[in-house]
Protein backbone atom coordinates (compact mmCIF):
# COMPACT_ATOMS: atom_id res chain seq x y z
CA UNK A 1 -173.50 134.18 78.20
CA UNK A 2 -175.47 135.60 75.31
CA UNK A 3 -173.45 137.25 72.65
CA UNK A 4 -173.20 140.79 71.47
CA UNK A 5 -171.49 143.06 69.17
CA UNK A 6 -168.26 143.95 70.56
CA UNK A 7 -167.57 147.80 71.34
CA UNK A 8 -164.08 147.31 70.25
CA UNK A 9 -162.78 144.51 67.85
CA UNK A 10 -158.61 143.89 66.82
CA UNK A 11 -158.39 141.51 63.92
CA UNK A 12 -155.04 140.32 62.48
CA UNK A 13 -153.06 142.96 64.30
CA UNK A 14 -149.16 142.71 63.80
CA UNK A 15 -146.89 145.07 65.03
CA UNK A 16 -142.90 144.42 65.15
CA UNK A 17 -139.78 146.76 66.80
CA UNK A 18 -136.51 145.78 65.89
CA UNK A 19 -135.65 142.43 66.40
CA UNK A 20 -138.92 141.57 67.86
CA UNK A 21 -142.01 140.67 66.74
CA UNK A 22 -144.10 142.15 69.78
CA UNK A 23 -147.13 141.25 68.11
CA UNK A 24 -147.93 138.52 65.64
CA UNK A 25 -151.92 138.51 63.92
CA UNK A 26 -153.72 138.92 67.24
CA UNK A 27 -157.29 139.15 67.71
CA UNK A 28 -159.06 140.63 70.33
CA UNK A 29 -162.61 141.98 71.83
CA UNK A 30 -163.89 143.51 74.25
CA UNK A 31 -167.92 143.92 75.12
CA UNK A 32 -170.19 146.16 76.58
CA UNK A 33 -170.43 145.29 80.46
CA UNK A 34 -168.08 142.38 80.62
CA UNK A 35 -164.94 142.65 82.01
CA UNK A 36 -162.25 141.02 79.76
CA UNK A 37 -158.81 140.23 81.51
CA UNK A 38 -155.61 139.72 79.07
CA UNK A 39 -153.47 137.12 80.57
CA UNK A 40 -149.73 136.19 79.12
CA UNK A 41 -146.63 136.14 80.86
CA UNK A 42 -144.07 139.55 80.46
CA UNK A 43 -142.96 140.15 76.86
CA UNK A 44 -146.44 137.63 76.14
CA UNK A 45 -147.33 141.28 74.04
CA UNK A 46 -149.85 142.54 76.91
CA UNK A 47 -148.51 145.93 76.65
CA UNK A 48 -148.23 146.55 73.06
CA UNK A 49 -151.85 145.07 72.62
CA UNK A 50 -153.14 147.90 74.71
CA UNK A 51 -150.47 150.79 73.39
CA UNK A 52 -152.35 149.46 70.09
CA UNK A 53 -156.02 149.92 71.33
CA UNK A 54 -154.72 153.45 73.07
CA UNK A 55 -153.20 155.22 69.99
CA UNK A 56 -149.81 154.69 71.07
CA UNK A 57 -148.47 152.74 68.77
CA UNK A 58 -150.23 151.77 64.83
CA UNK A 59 -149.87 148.43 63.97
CA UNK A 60 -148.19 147.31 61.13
CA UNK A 61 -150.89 145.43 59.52
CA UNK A 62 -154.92 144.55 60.73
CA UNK A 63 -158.09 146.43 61.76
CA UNK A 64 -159.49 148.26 64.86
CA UNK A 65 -163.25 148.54 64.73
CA UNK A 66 -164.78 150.50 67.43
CA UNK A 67 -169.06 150.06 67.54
CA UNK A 68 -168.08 148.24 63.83
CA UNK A 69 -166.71 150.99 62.29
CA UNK A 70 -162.94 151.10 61.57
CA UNK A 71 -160.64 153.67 63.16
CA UNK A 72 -156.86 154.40 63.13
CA UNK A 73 -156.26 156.21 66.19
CA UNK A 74 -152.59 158.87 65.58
CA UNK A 75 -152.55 159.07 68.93
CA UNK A 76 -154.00 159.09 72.59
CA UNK A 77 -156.04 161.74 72.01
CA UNK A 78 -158.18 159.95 69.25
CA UNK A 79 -158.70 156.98 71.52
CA UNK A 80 -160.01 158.91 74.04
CA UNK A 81 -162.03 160.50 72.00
CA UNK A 82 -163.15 157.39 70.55
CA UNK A 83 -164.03 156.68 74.31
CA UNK A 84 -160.92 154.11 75.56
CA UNK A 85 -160.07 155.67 78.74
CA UNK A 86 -156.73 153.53 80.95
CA UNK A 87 -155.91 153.41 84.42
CA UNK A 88 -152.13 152.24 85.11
CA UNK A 89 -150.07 150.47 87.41
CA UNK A 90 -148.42 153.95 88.21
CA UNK A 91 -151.43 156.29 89.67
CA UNK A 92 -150.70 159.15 86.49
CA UNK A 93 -152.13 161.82 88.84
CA UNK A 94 -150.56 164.96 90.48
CA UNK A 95 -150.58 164.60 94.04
CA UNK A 96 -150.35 168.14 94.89
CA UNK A 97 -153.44 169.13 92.91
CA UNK A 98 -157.09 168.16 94.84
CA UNK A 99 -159.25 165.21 93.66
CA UNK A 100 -161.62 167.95 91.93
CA UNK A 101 -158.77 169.17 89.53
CA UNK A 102 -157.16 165.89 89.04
CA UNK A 103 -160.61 164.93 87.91
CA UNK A 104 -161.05 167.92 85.84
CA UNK A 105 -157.59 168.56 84.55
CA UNK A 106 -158.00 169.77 80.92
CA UNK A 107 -161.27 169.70 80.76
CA UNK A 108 -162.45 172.05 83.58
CA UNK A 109 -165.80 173.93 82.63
CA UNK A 110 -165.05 178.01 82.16
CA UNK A 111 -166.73 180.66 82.56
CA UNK A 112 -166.11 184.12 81.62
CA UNK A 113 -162.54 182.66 79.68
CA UNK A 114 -161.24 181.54 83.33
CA UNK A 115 -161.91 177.96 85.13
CA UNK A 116 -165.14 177.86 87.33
CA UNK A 117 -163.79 176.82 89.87
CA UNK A 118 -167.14 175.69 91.82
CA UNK A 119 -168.56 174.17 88.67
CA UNK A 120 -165.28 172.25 89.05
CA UNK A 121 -166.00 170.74 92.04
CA UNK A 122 -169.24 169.99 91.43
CA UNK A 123 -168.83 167.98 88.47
CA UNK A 124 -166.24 166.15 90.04
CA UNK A 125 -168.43 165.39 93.22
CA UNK A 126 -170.97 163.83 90.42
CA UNK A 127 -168.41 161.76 88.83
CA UNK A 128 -167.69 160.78 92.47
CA UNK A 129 -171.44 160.06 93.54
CA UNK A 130 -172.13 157.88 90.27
CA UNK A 131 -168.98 155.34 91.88
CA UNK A 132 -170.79 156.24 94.61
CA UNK A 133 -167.53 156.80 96.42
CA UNK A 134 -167.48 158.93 99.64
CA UNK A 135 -164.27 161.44 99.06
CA UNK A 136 -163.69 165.40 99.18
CA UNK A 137 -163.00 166.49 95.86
CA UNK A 138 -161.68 170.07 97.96
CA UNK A 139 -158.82 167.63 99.76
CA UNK A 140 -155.45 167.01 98.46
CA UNK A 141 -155.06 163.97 96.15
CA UNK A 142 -151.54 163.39 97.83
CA UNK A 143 -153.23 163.28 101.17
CA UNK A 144 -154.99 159.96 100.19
CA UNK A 145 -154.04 156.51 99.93
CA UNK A 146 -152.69 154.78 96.76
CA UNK A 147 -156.16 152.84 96.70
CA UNK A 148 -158.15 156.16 96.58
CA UNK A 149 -156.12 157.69 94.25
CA UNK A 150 -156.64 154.67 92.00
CA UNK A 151 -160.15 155.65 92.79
CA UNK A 152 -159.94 158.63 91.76
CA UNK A 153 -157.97 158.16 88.67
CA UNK A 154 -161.03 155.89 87.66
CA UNK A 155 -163.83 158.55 88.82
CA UNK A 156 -161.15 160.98 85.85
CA UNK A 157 -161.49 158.11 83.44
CA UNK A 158 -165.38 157.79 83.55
CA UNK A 159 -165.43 162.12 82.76
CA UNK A 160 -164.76 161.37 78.97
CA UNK A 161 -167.77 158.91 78.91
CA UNK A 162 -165.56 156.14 78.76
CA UNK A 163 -167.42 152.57 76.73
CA UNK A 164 -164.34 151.02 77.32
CA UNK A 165 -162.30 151.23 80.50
CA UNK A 166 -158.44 149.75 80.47
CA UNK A 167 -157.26 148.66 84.07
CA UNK A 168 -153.22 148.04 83.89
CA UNK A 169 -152.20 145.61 87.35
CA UNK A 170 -154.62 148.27 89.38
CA UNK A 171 -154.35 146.11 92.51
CA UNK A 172 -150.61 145.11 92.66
CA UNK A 173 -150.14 147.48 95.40
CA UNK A 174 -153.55 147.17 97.43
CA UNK A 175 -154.77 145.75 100.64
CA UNK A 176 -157.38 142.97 100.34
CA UNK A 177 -160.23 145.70 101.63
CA UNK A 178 -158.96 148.35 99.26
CA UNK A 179 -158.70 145.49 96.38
CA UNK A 180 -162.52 145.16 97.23
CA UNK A 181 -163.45 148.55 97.34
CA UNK A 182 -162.22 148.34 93.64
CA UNK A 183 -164.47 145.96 92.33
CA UNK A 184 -167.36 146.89 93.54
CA UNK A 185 -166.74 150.44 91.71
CA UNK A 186 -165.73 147.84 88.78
CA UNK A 187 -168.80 146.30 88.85
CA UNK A 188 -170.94 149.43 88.83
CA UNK A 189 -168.95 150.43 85.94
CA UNK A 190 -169.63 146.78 84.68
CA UNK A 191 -174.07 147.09 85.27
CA UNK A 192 -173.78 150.72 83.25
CA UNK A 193 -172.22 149.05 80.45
CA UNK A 194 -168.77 150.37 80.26
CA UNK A 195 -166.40 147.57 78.80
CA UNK A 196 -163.32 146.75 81.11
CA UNK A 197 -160.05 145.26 80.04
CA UNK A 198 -158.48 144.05 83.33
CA UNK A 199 -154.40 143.43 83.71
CA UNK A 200 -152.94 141.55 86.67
CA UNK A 201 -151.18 138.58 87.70
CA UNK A 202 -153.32 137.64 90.52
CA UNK A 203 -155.29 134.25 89.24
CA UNK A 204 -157.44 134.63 92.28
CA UNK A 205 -158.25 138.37 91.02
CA UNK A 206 -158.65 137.30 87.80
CA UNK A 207 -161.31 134.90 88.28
CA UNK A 208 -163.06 136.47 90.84
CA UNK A 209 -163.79 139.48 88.71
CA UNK A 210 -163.73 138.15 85.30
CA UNK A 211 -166.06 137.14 82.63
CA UNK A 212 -163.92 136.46 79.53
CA UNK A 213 -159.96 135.77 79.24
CA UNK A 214 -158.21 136.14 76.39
CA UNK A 215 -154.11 134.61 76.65
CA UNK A 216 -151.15 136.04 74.74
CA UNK A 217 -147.80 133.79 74.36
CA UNK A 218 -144.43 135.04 72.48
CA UNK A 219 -146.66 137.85 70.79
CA UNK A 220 -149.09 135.28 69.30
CA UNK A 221 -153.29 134.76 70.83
CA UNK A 222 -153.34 131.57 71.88
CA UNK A 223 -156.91 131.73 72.84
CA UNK A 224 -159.90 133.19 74.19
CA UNK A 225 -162.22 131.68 76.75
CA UNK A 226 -164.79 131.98 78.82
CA UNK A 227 -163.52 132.21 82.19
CA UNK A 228 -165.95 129.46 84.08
CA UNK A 229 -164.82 126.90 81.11
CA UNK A 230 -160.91 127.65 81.92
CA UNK A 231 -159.26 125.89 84.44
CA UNK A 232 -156.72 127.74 86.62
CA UNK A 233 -154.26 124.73 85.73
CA UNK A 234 -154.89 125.44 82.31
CA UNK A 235 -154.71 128.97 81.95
CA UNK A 236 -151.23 128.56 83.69
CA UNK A 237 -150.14 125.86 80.90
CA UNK A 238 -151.44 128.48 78.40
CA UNK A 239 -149.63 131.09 79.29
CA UNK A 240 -146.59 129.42 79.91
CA UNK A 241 -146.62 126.98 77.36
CA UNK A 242 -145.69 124.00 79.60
CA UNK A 243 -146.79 122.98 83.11
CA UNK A 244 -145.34 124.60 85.85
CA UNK A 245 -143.40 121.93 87.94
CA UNK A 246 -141.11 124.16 89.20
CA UNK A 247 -142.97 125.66 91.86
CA UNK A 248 -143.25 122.30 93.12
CA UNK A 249 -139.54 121.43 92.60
CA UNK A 250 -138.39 124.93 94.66
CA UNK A 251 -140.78 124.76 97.83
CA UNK A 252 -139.42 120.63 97.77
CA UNK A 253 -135.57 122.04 97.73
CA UNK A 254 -136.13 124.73 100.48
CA UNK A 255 -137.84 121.90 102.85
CA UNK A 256 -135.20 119.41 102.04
CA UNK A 257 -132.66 122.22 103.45
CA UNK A 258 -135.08 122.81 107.11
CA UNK A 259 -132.31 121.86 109.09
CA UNK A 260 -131.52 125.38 110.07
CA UNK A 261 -128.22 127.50 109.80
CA UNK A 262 -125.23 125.61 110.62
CA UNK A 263 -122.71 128.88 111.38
CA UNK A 264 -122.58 129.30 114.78
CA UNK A 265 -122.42 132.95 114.44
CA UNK A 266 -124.96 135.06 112.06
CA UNK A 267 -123.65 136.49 109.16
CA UNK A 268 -125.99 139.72 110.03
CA UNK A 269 -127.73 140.52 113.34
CA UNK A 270 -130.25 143.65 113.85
CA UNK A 271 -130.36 143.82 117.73
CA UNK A 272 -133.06 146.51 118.64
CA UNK A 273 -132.91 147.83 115.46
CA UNK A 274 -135.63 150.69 115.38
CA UNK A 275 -136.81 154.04 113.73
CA UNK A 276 -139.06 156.64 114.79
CA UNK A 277 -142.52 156.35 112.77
CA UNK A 278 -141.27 153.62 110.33
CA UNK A 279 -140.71 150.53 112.97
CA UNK A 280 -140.68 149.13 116.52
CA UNK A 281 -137.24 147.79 117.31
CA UNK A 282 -136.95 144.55 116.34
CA UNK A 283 -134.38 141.60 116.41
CA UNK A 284 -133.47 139.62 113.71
CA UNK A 285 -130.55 136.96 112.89
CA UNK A 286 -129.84 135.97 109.26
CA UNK A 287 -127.38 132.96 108.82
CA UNK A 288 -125.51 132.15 105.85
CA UNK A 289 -127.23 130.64 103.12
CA UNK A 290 -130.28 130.93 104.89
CA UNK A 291 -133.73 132.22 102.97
CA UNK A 292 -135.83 134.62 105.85
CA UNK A 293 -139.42 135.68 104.51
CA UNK A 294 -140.45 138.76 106.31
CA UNK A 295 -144.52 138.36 105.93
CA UNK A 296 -146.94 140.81 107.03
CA UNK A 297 -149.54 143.36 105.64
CA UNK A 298 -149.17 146.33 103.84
CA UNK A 299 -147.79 148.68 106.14
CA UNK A 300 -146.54 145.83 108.56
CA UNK A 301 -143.22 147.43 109.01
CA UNK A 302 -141.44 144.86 106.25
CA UNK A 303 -140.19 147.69 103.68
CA UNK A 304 -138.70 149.86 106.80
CA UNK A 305 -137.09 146.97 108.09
CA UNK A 306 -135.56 146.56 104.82
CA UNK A 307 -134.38 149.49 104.21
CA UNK A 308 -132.96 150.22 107.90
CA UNK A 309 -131.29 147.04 107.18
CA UNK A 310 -129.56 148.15 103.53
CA UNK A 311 -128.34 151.69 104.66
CA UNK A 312 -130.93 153.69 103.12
CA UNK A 313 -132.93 155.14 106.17
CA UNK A 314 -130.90 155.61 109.26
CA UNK A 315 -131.92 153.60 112.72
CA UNK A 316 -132.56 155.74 115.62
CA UNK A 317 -132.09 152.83 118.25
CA UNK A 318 -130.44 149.59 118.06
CA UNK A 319 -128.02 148.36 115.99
CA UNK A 320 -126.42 146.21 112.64
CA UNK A 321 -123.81 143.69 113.43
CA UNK A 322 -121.88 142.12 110.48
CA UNK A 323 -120.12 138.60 111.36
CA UNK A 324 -120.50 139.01 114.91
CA UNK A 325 -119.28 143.07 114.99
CA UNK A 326 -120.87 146.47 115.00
CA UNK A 327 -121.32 148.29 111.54
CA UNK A 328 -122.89 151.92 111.03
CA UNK A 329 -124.84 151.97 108.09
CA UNK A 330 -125.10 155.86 106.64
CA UNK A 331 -125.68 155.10 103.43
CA UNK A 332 -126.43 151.85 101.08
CA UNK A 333 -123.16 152.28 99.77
CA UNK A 334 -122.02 151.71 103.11
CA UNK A 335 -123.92 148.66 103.55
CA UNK A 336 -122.05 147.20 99.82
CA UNK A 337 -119.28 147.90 101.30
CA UNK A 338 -120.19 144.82 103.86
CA UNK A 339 -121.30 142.97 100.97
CA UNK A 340 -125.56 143.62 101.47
CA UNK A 341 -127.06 144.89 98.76
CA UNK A 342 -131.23 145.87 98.70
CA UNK A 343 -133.56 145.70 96.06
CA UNK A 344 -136.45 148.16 96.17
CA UNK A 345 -140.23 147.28 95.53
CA UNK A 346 -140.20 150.53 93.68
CA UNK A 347 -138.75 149.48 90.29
CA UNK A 348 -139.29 152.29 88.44
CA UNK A 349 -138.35 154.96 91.04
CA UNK A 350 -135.51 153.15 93.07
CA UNK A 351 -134.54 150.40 90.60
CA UNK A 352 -133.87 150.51 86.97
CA UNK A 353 -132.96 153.83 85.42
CA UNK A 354 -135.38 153.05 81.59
CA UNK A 355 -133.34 155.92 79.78
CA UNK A 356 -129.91 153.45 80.10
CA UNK A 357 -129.52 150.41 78.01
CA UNK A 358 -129.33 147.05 79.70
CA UNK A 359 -125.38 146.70 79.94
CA UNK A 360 -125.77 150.09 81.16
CA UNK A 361 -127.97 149.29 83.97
CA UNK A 362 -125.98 146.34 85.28
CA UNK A 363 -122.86 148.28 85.37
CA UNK A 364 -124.52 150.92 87.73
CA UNK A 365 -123.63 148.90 91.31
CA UNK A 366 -120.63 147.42 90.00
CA UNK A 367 -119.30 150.32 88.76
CA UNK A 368 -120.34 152.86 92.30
CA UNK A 369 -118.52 149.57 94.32
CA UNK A 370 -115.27 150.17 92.34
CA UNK A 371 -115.57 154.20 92.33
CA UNK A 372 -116.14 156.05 89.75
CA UNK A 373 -112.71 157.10 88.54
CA UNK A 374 -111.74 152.75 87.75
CA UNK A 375 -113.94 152.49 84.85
CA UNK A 376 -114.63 148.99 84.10
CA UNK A 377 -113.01 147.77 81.16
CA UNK A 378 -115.58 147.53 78.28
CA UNK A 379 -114.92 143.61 77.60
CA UNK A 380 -115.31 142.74 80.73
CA UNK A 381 -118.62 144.58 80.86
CA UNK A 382 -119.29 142.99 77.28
CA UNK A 383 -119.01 139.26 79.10
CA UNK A 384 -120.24 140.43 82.25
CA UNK A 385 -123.70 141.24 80.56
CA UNK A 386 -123.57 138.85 77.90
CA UNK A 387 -123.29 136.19 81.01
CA UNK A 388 -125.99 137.55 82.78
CA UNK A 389 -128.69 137.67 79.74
CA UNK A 390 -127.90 134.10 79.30
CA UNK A 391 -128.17 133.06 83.15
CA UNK A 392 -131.23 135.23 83.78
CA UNK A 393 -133.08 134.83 80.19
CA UNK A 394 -133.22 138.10 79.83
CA UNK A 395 -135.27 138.54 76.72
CA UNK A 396 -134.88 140.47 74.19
CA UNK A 397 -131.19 139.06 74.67
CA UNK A 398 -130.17 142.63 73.71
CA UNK A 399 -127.20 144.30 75.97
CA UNK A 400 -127.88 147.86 73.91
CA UNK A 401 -131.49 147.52 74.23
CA UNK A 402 -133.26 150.32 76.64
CA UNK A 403 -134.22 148.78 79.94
CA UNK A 404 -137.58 151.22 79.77
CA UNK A 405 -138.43 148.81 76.32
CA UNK A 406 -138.40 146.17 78.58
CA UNK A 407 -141.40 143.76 80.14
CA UNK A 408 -141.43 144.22 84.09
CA UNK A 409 -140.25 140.84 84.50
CA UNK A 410 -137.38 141.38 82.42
CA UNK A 411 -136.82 144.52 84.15
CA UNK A 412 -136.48 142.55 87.39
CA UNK A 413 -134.17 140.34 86.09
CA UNK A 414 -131.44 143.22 85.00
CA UNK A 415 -131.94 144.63 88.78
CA UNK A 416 -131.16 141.20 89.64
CA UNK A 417 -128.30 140.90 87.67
CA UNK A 418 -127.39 144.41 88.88
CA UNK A 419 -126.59 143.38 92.33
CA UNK A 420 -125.44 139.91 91.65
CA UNK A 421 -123.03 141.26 89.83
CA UNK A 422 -121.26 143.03 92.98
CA UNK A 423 -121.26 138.88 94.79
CA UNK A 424 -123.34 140.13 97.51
CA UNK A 425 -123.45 138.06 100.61
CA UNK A 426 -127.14 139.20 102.01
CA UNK A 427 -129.67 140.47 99.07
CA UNK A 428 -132.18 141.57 100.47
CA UNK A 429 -135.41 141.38 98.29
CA UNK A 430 -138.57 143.18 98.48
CA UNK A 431 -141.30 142.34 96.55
CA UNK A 432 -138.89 140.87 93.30
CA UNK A 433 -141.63 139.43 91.81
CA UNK A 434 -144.69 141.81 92.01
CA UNK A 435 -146.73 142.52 89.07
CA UNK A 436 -144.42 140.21 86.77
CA UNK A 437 -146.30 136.85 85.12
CA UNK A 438 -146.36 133.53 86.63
CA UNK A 439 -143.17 132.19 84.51
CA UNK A 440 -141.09 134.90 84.81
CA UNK A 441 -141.68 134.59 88.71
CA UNK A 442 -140.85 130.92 88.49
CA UNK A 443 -137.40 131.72 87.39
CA UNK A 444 -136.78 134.31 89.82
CA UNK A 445 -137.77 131.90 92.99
CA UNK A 446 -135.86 129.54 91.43
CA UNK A 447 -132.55 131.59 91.23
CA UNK A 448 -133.04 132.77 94.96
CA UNK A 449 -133.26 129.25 95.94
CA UNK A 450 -130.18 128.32 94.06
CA UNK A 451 -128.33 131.42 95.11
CA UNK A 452 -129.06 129.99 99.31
CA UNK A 453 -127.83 127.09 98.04
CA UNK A 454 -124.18 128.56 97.25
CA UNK A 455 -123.97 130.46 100.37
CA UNK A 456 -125.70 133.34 100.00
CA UNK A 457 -127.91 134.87 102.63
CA UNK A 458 -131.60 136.31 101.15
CA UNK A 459 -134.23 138.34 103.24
CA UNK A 460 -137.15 138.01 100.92
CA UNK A 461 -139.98 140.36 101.33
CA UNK A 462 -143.98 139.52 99.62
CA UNK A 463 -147.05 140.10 100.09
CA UNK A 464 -147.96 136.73 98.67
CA UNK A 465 -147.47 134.28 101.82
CA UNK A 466 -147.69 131.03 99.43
CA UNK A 467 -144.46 132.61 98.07
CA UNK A 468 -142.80 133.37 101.27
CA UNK A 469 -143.38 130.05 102.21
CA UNK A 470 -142.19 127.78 99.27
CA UNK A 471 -138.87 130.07 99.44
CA UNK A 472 -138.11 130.55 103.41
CA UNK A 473 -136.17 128.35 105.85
CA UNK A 474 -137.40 130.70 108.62
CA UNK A 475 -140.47 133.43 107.91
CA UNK A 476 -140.29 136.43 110.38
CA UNK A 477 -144.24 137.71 111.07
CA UNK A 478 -144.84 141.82 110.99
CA UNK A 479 -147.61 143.44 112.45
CA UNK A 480 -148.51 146.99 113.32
CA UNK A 481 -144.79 147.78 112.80
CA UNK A 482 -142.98 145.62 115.01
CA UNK A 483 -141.84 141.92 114.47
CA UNK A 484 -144.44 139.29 116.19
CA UNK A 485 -142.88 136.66 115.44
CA UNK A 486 -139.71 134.42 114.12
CA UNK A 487 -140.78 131.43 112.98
CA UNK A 488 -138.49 128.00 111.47
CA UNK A 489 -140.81 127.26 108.13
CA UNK A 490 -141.70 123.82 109.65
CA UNK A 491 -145.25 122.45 107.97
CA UNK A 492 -146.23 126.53 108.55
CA UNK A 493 -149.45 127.08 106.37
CA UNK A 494 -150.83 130.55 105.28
CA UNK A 495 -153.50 130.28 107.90
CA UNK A 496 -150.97 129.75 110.40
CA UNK A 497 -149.52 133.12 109.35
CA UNK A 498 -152.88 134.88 108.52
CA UNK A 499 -153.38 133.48 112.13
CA UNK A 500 -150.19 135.74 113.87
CA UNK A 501 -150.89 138.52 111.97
CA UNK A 502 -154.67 138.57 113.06
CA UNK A 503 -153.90 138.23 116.56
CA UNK A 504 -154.30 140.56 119.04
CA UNK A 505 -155.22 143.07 116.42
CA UNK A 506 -156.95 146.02 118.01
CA UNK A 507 -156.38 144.25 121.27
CA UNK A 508 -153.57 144.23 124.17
CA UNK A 509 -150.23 143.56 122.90
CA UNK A 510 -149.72 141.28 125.32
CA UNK A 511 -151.06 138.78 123.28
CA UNK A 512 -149.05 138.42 120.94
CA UNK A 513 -146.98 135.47 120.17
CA UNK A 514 -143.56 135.34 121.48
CA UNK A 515 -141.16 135.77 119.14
CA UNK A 516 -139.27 132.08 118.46
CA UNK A 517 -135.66 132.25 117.29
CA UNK A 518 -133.38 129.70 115.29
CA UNK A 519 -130.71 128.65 118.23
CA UNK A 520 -126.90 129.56 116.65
């Protein structure tokens, strides 16, 4: 790949908050119509690299050069203006606004001293048209999918005559057709010359869309490469700095353990369990110390049945049997009170509160399952949390630090260490390790596996099967919103799951597999 001068260029750049050194003489570069992807596992200084390049944070020491002239951007503003536009994980839109003024927001042509309103519309139907992406700037953003309004928050990028375009984990929460819709409006943005810094931890993403990589460890560049010279192998080793065995280790303790549940009764049973417009009734046994993977497609049906399951959306038919008897689940609380406890894919919205400190955070379930008026004594808290950063390497090992300050892998780990903290008998998981880096994932499979191996009963929930696989004894299949199948993890293989799902899709539901069951 011929060389050219880089649009933007970080040399020696240094940045440190207390007690951490988030950033230790990095260089970086992006060019014109290549799209760069920064790869490093959580707290590897992803995020304060790009705060740097967006004006959010001036480094302590080294140089930003944008088209080789040096710049210290104060703020956002002058970034933008500088033409580094960023996309992030969260869609930063307002969903009761329509694509047009989401596109236009602030900068909405005027006429007379008041917004034109058509010219509006029509500039955002170019911006549109140049992605060449078919949507009504007149609708409602909220109306659309997340993918679209992903789209859209692009098409709003590309308004400021972007030359360098920042995508933060845009796919973690896309179907495989919406995931391709977004690369081929990546690549058009890639043949006009636009520069594109791409986030995720997808390795398949990553090198299907990538030209360059550059990998971050501990706050320090350990290199950058071309990415048809870097083995996947490698750029695992790189990131991690060690190979990663453990994988290996997990899916070889969860097949050693095959043998099935060994209670006679199940520690919780969903007979019929349904809901009006979330999910089919379905039945589903979970033993004790058992792993189940619920697999299926976005929209399958697997975050309903979780949260039917923890108390947090009411059934409408069917119903929740603890140990062999009936429970009414009105609330999650209700559902701690039998000892389940649910962790939301939503981490931000439903998970970690990023204005409380982590001791803080921990405390929150512990504290609601005691009641509010027994406050826990602040030792124990002190060696509750102190015992939990150690266990769950949470890093920075900082009880007063804010949770918000946080990588999203450590994040996950103090939601973790939220509900373990309550000795749940059934966690229920969904999605634990989205959109956290390969080694921070490694320890969390790990801990589920070792928490089935003391008794505890997990429903995990991903959309990445090779993960639901290495950590399931049994892996119930969900399609259309309604369980297909209830499989033991017996030599199953991805296709063999891809295969269920695809089934009978968009044909008679007779066809679908019958459901097989674990016998108590």
């Amino acid at each position: 790949m011929a060389e050219r001068n880089a649009v933007v260029e970080l040399n020696d750049i240094s940045i440190t908050f207390p007690g951490v050194k988030a950033l230790d003489s990095v260089g970086f570069r992006l060019f014109p119509g290549e799209v760069h992807s920064l790869m490093g596992e959580n707290g590897a200084g992803k995020s304060t690299l790009i705060k740097v390049l967006t004006g959010v944070y001036s480094p302590d020491t080294g140089v930003i050069t944008v088209d080789g002239e040096r710049v210290a951007f104060s703020g956002p503003a002058e970034s933008q203006a500088a033409g580094i536009s960023t996309v992030y994980q969260e869609v930063n839109l307002l969903a009761n606004l329509t694509v047009a003024e989401n596109i236009m927001l602030g900068r909405e042509p005027h006429r007379f001293g008041v917004v034109d309103w058509r010219a509006t519309r029509k500039r955002a139907a170019e911006l549109l048209s140049d992605l060449h992406l078919d949507i009504d700037p007149s609708s409602l953003l909220g109306d659309h999918s997340l993918a679209v309004q992903q789209l859209v928050a692009i098409a709003r990028a590309t308004n400021v005559q972007a030359k360098v375009l920042i995508l933060d984990e845009p796919t973690s929460s896309l179907d495989a057709d919406e995931v391709a819709e977004l690369f081929r409006v990546i690549r058009s943005l890639k043949e006009s010359g636009v520069a594109i810094l791409f986030v995720s931890h997808f390795l398949d993403q990553v090198y299907e869309i990538s030209d360059r990589i550059t990998v971050l460890r501990n706050g320090k560049l350990i290199g950058e490469y071309l990415t048809g010279d870097l083995l996947r192998i490698d750029l695992v080793q790189k990131m991690i700095g060690k190979e990663l065995a453990v994988l290996d280790d997990i899916q070889s303790r969860v097949q050693e353990e095959q043998s099935g549940a060994t209670a006679d009764v199940p520690f919780v049973s969903a007979i019929g369990l349904g809901r009006k417009g979330a999910i089919e009734p379905v039945d589903l046994d979970v033993y004790e110390g058992e792993v189940v993977g619920i697999a299926g497609l976005l929209g399958s049906g697997r975050t309903e049945l979780a949260r039917i399951l923890s108390g947090v959306d009411r059934p409408d038919s069917g119903e929740i049997q603890v140990e062999g008897r009936g429970r009414r689940f009105r609330t999650p609380r209700a559902a701690l009170s039998s000892r389940i406890a649910y962790s939301s894919e939503n981490r931000r919205a439903e998970g970690i509160v990023a204005e409380l400190s982590v001791r803080d955070n921990l405390a929150l379930a512990l504290q609601a399952d005691r009641g509010w008026f027994r406050r826990i004594p602040r030792k124990r808290l002190d060696e509750l949390t102190q015992s939990y950063i150690e266990t769950l390497q949470i890093r920075p090992a900082n009880p007063d630090i804010l949770v918000g300050n946080l990588s999203g892998g450590n994040q996950q780990k103090v939601l973790l260490a939220r509900w373990l903290a309550i000795a749940p008998r059934l966690l229920i998981l969904d999605e634990p390790t989205r959109g956290i880096d390969v080694g921070a994932k490694a320890e969390i499979q790990k801990l589920v596996a070792n928490l089935a191996e003391n008794g505890m009963s997990v429903v995990f929930i991903s959309a990445e099967l090779e993960e639901v696989l290495r950590l399931s004894n049994r892996v119930a299949i969900m399609r259309d919103r309604r369980m297909v199948a209830d499989l033991p993890n017996r030599d199953l293989t991805v296709d063999d799951i891809l295969g269920v799902i695809a089934e009978g899709a968009g044909g008679d539901e007779s066809d679908a597999p019958t459901a097989e069951r674990i016998p108590s």
